[in-house]
PDB file of N, CA and C in Angstrom:
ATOM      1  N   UNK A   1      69.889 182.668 113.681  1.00  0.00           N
ATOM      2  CA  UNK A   1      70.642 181.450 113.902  1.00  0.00           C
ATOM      3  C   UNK A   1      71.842 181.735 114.797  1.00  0.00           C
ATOM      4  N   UNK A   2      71.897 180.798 115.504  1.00  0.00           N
ATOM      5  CA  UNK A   2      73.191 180.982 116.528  1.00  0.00           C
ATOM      6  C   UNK A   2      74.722 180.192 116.016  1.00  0.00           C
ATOM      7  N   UNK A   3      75.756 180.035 116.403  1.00  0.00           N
ATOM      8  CA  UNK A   3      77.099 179.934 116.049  1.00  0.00           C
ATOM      9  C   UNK A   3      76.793 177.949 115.919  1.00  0.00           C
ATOM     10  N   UNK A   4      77.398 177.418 115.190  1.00  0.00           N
ATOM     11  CA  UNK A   4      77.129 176.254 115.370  1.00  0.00           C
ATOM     12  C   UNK A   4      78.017 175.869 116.995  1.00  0.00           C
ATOM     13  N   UNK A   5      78.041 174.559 117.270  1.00  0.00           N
ATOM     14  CA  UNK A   5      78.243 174.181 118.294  1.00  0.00           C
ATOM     15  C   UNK A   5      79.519 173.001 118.689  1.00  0.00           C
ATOM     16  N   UNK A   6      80.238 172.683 117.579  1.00  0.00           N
ATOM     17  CA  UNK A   6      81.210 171.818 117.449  1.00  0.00           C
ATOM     18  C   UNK A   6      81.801 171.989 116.044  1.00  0.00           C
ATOM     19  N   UNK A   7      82.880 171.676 115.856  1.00  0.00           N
ATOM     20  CA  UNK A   7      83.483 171.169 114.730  1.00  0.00           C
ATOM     21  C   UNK A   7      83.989 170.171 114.309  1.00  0.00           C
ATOM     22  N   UNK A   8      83.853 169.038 113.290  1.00  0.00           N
ATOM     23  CA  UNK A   8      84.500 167.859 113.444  1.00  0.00           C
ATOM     24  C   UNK A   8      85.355 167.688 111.910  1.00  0.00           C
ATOM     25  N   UNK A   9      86.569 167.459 112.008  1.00  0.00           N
ATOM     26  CA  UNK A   9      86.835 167.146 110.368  1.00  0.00           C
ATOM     27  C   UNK A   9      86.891 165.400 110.237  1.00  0.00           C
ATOM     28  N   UNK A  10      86.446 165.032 109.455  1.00  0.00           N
ATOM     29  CA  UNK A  10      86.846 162.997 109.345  1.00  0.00           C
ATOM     30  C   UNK A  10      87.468 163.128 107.803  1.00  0.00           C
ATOM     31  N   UNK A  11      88.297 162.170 108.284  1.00  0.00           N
ATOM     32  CA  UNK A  11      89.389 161.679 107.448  1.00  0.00           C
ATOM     33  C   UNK A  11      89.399 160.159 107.524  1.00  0.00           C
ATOM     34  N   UNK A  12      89.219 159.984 105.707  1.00  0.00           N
ATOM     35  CA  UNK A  12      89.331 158.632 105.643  1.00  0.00           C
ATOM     36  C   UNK A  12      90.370 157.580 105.415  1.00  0.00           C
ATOM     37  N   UNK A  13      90.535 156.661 106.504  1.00  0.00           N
ATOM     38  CA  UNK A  13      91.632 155.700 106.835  1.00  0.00           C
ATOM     39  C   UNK A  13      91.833 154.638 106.200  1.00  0.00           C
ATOM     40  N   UNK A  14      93.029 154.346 105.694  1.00  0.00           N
ATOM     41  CA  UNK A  14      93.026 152.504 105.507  1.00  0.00           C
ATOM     42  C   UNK A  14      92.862 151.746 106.856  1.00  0.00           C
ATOM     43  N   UNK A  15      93.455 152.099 107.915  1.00  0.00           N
ATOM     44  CA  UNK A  15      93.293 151.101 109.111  1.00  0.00           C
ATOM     45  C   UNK A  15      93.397 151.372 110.247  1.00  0.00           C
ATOM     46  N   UNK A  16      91.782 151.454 111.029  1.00  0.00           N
ATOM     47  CA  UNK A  16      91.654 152.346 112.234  1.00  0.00           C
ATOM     48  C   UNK A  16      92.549 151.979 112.963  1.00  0.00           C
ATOM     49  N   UNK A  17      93.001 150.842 113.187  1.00  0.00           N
ATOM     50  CA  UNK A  17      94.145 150.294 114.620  1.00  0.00           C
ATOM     51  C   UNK A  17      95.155 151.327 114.330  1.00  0.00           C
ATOM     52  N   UNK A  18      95.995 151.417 112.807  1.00  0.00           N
ATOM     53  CA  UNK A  18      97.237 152.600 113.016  1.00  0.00           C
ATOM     54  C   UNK A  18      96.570 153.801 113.118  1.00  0.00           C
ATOM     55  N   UNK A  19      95.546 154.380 112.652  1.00  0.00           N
ATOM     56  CA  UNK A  19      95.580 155.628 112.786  1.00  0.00           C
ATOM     57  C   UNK A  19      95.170 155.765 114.203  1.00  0.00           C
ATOM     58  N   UNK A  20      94.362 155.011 114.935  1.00  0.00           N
ATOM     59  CA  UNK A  20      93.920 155.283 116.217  1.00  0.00           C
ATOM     60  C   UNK A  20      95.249 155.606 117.096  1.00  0.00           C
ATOM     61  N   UNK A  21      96.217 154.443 116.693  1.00  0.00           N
ATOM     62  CA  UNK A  21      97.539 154.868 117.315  1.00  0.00           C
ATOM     63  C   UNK A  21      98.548 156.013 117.315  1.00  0.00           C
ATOM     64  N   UNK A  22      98.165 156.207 115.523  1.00  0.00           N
ATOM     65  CA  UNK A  22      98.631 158.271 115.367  1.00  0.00           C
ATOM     66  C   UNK A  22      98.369 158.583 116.365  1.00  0.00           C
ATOM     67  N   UNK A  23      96.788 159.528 116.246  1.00  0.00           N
ATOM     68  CA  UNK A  23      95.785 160.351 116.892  1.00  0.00           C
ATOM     69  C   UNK A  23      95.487 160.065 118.317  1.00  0.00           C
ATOM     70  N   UNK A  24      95.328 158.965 118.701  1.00  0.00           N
ATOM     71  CA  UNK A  24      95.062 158.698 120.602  1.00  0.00           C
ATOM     72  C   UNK A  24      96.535 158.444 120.545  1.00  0.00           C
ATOM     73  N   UNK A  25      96.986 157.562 120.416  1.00  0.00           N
ATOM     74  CA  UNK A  25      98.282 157.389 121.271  1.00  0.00           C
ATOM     75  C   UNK A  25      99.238 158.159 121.149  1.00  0.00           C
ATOM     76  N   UNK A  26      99.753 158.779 119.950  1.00  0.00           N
ATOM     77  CA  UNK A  26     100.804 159.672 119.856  1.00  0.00           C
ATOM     78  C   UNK A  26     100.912 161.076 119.821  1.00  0.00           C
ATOM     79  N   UNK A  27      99.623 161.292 119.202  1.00  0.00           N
ATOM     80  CA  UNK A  27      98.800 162.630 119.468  1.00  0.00           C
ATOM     81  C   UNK A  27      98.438 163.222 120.751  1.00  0.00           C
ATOM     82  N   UNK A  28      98.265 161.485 121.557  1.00  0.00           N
ATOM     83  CA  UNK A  28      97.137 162.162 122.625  1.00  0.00           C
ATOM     84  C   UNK A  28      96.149 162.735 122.379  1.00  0.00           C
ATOM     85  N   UNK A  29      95.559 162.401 121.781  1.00  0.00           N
ATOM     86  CA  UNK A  29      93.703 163.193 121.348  1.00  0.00           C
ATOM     87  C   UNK A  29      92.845 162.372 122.372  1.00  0.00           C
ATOM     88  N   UNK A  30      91.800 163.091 123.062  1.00  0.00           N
ATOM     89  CA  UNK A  30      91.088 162.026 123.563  1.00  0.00           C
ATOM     90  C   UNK A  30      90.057 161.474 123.011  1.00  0.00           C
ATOM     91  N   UNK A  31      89.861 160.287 123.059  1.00  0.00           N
ATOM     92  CA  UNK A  31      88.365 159.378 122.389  1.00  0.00           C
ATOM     93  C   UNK A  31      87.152 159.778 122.940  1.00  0.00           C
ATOM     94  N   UNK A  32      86.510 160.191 122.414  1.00  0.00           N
ATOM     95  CA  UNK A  32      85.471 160.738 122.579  1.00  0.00           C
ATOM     96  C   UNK A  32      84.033 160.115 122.354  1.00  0.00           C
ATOM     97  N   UNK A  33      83.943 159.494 120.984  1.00  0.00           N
ATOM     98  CA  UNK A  33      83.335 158.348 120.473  1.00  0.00           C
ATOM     99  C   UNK A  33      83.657 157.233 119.645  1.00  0.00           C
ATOM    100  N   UNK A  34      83.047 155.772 120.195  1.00  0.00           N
ATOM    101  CA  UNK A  34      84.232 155.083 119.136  1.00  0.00           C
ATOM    102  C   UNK A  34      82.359 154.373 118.161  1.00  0.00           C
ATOM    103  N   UNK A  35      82.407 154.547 116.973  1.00  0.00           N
ATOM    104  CA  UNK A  35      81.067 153.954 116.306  1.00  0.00           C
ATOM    105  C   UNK A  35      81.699 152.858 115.432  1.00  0.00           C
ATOM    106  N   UNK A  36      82.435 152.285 115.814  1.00  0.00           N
ATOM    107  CA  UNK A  36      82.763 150.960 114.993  1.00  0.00           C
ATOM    108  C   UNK A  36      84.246 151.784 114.056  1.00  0.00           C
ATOM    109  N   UNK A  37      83.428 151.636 112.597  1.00  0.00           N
ATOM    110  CA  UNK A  37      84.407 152.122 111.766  1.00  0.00           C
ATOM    111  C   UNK A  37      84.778 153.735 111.474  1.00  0.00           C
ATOM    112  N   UNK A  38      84.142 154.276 112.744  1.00  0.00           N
ATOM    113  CA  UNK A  38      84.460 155.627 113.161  1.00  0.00           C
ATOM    114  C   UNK A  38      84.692 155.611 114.500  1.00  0.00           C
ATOM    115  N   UNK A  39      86.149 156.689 114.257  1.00  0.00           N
ATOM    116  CA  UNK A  39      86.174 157.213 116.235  1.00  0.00           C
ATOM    117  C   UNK A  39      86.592 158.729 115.745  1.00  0.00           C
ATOM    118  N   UNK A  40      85.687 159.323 116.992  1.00  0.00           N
ATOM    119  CA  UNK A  40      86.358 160.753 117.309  1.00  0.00           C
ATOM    120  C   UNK A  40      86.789 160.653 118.258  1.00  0.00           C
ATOM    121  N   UNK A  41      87.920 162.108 118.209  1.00  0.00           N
ATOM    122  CA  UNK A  41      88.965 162.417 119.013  1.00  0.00           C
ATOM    123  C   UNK A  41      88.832 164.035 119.081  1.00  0.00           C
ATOM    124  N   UNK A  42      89.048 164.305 120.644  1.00  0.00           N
ATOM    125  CA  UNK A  42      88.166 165.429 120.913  1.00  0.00           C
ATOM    126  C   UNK A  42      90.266 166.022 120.641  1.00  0.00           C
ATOM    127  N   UNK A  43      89.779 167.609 119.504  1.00  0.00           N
ATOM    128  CA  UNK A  43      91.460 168.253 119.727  1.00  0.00           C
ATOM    129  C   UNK A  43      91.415 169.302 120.501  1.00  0.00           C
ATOM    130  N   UNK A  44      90.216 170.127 120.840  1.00  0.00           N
ATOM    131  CA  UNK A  44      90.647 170.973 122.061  1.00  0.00           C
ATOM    132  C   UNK A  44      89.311 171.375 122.011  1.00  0.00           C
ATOM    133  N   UNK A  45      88.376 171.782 123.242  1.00  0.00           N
ATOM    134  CA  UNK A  45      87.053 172.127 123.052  1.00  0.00           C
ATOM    135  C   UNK A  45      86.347 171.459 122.681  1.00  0.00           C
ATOM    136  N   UNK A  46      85.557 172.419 121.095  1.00  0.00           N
ATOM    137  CA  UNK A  46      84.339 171.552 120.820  1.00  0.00           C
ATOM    138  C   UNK A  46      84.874 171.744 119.568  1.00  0.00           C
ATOM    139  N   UNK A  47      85.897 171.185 119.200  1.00  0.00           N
ATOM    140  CA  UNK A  47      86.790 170.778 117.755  1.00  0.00           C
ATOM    141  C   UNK A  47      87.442 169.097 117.813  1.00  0.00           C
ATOM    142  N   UNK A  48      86.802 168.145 116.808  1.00  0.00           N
ATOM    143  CA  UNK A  48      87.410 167.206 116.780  1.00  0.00           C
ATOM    144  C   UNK A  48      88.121 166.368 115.406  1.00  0.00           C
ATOM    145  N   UNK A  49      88.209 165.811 115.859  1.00  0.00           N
ATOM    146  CA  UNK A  49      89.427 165.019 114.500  1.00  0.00           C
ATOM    147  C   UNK A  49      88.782 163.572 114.407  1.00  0.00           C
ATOM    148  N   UNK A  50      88.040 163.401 113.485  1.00  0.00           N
ATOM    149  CA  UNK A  50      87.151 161.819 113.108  1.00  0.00           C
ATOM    150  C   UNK A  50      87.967 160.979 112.179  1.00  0.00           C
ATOM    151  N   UNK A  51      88.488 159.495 112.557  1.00  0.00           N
ATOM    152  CA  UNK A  51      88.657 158.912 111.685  1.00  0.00           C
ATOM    153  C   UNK A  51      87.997 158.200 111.109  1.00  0.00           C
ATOM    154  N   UNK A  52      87.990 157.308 109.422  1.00  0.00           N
ATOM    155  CA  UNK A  52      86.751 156.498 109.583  1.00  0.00           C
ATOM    156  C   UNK A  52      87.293 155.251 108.808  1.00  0.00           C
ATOM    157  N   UNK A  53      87.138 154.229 108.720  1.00  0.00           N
ATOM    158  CA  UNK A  53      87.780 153.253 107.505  1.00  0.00           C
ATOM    159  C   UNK A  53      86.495 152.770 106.715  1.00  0.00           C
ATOM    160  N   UNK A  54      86.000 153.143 106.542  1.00  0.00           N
ATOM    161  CA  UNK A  54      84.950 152.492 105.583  1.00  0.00           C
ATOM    162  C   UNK A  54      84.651 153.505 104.327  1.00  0.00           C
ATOM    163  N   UNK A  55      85.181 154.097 103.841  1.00  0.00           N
ATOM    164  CA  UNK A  55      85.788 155.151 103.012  1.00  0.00           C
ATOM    165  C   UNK A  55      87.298 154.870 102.381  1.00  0.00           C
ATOM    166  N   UNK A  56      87.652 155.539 100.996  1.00  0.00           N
ATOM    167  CA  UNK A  56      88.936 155.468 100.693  1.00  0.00           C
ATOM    168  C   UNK A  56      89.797 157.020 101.270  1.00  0.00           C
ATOM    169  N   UNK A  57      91.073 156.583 101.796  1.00  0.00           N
ATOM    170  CA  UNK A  57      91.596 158.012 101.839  1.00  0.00           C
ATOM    171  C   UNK A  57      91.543 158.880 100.476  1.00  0.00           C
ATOM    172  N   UNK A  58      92.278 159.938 100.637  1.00  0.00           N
ATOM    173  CA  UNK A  58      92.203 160.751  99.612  1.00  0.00           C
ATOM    174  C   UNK A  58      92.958 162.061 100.605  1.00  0.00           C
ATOM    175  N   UNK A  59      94.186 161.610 100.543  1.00  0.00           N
ATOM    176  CA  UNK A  59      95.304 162.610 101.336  1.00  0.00           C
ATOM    177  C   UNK A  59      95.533 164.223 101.187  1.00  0.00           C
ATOM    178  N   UNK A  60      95.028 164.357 100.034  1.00  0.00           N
ATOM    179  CA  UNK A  60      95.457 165.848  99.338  1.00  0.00           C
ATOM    180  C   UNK A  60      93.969 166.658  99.733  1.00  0.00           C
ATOM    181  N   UNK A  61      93.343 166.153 100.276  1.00  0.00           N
ATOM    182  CA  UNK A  61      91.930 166.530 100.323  1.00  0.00           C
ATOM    183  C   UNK A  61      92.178 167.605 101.286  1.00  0.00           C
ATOM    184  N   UNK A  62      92.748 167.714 102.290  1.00  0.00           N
ATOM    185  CA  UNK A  62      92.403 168.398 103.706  1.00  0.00           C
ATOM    186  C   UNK A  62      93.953 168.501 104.421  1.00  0.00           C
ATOM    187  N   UNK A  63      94.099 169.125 105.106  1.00  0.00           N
ATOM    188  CA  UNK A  63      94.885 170.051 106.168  1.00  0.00           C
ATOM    189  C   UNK A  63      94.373 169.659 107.120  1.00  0.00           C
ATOM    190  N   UNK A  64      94.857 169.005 108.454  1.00  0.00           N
ATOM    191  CA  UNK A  64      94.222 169.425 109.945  1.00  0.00           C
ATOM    192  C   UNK A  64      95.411 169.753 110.791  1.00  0.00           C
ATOM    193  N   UNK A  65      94.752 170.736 111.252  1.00  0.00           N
ATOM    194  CA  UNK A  65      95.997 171.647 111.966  1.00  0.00           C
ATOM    195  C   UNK A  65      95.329 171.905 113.062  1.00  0.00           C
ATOM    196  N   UNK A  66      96.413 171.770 114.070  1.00  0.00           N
ATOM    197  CA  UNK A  66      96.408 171.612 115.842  1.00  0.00           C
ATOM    198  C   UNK A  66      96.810 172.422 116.312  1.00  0.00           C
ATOM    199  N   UNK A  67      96.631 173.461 117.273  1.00  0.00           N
ATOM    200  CA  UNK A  67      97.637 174.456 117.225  1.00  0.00           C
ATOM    201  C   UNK A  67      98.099 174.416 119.394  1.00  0.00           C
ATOM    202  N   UNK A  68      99.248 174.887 119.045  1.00  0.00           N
ATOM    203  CA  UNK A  68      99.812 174.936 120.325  1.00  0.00           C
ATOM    204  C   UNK A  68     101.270 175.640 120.591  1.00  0.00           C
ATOM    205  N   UNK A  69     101.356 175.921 122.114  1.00  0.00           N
ATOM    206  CA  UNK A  69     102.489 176.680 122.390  1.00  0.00           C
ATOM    207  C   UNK A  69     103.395 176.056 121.667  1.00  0.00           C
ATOM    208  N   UNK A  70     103.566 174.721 122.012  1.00  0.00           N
ATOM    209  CA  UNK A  70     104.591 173.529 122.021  1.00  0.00           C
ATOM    210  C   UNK A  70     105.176 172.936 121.074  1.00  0.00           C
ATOM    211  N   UNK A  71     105.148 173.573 119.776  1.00  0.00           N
ATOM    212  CA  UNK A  71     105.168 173.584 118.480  1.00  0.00           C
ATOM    213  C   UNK A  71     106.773 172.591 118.731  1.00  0.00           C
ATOM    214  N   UNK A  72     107.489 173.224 119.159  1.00  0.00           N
ATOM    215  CA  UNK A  72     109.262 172.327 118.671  1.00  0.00           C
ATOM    216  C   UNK A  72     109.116 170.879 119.625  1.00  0.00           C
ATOM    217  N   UNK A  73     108.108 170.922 120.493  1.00  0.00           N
ATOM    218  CA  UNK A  73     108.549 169.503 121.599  1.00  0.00           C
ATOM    219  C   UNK A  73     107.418 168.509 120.786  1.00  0.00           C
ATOM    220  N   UNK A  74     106.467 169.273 120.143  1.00  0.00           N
ATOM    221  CA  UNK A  74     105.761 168.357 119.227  1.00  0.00           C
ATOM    222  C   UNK A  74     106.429 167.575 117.980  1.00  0.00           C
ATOM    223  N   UNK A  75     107.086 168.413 117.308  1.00  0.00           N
ATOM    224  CA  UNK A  75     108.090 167.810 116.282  1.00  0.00           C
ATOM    225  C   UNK A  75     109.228 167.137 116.546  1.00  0.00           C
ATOM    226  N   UNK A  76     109.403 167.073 117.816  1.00  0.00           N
ATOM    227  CA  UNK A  76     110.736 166.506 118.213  1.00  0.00           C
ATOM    228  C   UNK A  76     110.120 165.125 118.725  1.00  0.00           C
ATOM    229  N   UNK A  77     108.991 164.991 119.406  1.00  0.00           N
ATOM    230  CA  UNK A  77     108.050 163.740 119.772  1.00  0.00           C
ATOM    231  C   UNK A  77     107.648 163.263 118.367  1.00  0.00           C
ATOM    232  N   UNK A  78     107.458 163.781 117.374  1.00  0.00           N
ATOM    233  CA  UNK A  78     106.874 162.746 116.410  1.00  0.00           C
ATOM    234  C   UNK A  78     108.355 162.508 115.332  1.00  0.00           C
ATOM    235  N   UNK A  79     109.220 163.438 115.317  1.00  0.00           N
ATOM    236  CA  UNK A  79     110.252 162.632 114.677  1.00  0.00           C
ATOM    237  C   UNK A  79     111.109 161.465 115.347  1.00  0.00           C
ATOM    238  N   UNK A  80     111.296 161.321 116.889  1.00  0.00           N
ATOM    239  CA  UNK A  80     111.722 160.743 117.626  1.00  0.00           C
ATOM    240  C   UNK A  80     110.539 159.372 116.885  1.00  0.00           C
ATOM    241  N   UNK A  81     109.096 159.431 117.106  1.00  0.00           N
ATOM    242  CA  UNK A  81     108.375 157.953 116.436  1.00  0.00           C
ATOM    243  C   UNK A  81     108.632 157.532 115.396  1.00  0.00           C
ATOM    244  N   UNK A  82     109.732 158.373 114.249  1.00  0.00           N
ATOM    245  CA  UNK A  82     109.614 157.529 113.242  1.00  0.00           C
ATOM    246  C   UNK A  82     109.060 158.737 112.048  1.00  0.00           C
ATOM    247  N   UNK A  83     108.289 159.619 112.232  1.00  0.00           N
ATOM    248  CA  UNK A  83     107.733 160.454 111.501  1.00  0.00           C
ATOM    249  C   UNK A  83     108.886 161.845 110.385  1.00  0.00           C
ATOM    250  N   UNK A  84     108.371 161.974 109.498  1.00  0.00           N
ATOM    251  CA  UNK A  84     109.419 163.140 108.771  1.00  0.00           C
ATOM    252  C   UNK A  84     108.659 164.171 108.626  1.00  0.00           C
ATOM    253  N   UNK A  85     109.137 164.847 109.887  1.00  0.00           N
ATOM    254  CA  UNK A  85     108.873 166.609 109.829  1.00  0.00           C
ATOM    255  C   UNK A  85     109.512 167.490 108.879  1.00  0.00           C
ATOM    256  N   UNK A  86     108.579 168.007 108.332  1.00  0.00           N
ATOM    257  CA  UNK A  86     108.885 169.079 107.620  1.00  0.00           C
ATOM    258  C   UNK A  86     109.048 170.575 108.417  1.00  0.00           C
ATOM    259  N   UNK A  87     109.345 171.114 108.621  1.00  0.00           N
ATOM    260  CA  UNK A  87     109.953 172.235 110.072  1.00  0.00           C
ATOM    261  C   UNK A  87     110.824 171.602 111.592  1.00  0.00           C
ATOM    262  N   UNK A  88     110.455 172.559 112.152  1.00  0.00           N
ATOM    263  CA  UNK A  88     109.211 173.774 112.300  1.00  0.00           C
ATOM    264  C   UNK A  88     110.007 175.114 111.720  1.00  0.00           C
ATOM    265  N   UNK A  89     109.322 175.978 111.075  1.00  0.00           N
ATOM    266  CA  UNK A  89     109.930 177.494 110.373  1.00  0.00           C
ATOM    267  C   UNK A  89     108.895 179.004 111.095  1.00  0.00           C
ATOM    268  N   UNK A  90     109.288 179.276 110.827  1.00  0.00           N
ATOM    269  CA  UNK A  90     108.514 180.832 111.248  1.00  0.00           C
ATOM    270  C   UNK A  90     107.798 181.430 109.873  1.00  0.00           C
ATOM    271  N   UNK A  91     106.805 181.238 109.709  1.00  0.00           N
ATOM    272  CA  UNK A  91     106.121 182.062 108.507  1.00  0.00           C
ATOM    273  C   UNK A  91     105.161 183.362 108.567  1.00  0.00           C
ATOM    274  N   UNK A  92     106.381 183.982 108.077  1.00  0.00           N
ATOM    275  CA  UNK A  92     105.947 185.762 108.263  1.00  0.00           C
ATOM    276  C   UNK A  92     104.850 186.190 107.890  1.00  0.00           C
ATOM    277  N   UNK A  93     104.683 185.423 106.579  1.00  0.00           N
ATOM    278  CA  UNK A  93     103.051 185.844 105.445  1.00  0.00           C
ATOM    279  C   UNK A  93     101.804 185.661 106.575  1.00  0.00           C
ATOM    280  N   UNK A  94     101.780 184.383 107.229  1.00  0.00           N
ATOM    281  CA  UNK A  94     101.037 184.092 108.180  1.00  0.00           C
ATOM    282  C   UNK A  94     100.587 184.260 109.511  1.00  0.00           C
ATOM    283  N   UNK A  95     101.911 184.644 109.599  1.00  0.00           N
ATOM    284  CA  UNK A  95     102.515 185.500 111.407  1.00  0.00           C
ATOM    285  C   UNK A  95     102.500 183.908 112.334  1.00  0.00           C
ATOM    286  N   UNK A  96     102.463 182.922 111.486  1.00  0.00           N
ATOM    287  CA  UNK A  96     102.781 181.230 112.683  1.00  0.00           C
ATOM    288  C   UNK A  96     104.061 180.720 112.154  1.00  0.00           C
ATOM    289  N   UNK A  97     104.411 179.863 113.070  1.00  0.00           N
ATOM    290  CA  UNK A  97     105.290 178.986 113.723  1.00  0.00           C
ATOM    291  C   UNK A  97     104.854 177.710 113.638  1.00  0.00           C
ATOM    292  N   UNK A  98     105.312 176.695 112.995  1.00  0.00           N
ATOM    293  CA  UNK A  98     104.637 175.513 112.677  1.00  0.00           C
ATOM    294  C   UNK A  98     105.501 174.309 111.745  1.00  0.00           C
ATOM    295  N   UNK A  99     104.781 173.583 112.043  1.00  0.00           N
ATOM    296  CA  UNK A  99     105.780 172.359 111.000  1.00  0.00           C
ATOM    297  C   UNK A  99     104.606 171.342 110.719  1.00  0.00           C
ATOM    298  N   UNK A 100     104.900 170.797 109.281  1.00  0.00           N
ATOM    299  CA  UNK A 100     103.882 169.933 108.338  1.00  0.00           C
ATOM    300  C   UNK A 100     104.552 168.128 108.990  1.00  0.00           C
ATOM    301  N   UNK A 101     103.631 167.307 109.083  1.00  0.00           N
ATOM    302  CA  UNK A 101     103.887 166.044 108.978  1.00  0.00           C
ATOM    303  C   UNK A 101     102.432 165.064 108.617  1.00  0.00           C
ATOM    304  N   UNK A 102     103.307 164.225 107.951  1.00  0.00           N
ATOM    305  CA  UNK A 102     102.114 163.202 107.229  1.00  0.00           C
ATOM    306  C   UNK A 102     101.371 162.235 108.727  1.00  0.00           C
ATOM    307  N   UNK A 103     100.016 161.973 108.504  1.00  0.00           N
ATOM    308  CA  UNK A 103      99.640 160.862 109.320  1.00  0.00           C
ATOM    309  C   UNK A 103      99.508 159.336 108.063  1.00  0.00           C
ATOM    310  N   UNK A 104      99.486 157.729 108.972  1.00  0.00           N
ATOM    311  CA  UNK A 104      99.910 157.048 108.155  1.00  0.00           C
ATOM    312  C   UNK A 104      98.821 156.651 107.020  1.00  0.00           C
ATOM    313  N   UNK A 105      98.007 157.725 106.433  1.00  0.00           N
ATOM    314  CA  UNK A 105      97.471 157.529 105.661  1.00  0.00           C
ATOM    315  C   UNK A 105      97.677 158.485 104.859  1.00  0.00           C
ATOM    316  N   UNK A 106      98.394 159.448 104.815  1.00  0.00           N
ATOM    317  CA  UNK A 106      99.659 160.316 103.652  1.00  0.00           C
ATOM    318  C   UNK A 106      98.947 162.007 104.130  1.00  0.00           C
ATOM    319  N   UNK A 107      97.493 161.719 105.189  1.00  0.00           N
ATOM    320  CA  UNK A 107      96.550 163.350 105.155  1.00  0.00           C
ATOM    321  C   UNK A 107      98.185 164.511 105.787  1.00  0.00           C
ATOM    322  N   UNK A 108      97.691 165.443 105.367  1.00  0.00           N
ATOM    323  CA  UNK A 108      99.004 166.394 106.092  1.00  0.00           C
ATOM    324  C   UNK A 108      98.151 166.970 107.770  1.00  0.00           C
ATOM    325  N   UNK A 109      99.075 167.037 108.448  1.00  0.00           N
ATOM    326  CA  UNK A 109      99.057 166.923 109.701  1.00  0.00           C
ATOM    327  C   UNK A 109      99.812 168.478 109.943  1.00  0.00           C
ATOM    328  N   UNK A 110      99.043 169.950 110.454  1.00  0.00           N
ATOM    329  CA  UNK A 110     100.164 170.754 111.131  1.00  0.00           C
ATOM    330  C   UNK A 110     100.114 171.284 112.155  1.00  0.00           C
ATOM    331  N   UNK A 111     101.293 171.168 112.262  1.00  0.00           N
ATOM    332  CA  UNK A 111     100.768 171.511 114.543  1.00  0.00           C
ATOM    333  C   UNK A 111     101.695 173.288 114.159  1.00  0.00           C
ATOM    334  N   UNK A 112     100.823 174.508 114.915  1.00  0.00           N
ATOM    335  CA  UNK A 112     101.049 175.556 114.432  1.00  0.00           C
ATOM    336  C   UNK A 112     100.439 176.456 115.918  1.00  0.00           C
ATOM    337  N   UNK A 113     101.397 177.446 116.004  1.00  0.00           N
ATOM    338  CA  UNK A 113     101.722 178.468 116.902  1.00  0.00           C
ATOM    339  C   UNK A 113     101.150 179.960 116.134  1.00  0.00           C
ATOM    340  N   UNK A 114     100.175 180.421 116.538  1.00  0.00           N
ATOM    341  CA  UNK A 114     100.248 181.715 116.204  1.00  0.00           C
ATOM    342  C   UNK A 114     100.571 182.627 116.729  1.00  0.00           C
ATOM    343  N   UNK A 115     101.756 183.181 116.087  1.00  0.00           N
ATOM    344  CA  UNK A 115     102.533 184.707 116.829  1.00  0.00           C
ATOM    345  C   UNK A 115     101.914 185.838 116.991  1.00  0.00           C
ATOM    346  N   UNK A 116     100.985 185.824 116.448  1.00  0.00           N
ATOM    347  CA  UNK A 116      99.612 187.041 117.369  1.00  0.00           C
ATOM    348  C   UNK A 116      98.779 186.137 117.525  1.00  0.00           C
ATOM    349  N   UNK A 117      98.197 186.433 118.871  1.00  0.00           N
ATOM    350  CA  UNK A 117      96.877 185.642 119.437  1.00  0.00           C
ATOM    351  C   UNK A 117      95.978 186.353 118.430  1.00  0.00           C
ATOM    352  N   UNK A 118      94.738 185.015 118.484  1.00  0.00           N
ATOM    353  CA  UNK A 118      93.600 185.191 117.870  1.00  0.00           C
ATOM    354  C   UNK A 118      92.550 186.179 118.707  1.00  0.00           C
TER     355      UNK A 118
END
């Protein structure tokens, strides 16, 4: 068997219009597919971020974490919208750089720097 070929996590929404506005508009994720009460959003490669509303959330379920140089101009763009960042801190145990924030359906959201490349 060979490596699979994509990754997608979906997370379930109360209401695609705000979350679409998280994830495409504030995120910048690009749309990739929209199936009604699902859209993906491509986060880098062949890794994406699915929302869906025809499902109940369930916030505590999952982590999706984004990772990038840009870790402080990211937290400074989503607290500037309104959002409450938790960082960004340096975590030694982990060797990243990163900060936690909710999307508006409570899932945790972390945009994260790793201080040794993968």
């Amino acid at each position: 068997m060979d490596e699979f070929d994509a990754q997608v996590t979906f997370l379930c929404v109360a209401d695609i219009g705000r979350s679409t506005a998280f994830y495409g508009d504030l995120l910048g994720l690009e749309l990739v597919r929209d199936q009604g009460p699902c859209r993906i959003y491509r986060a880098s490669g062949d890794a994406y971020v699915g929302i869906c509303d025809h499902c109940e959330p369930d916030p505590g379920s999952v982590i999706v974490t984004l990772v990038t140089d840009e870790v402080d101009a990211w937290a400074g763009r989503l607290a500037h919208a309104g959002h409450e960042v938790d960082g960004p801190h340096t975590n030694d145990r982990f060797e990243i750089y990163h900060f936690f924030v909710r999307d508006p359906d409570g899932h945790l959201v972390e945009i994260q720097r790793f201080d040794v490349p993968l």
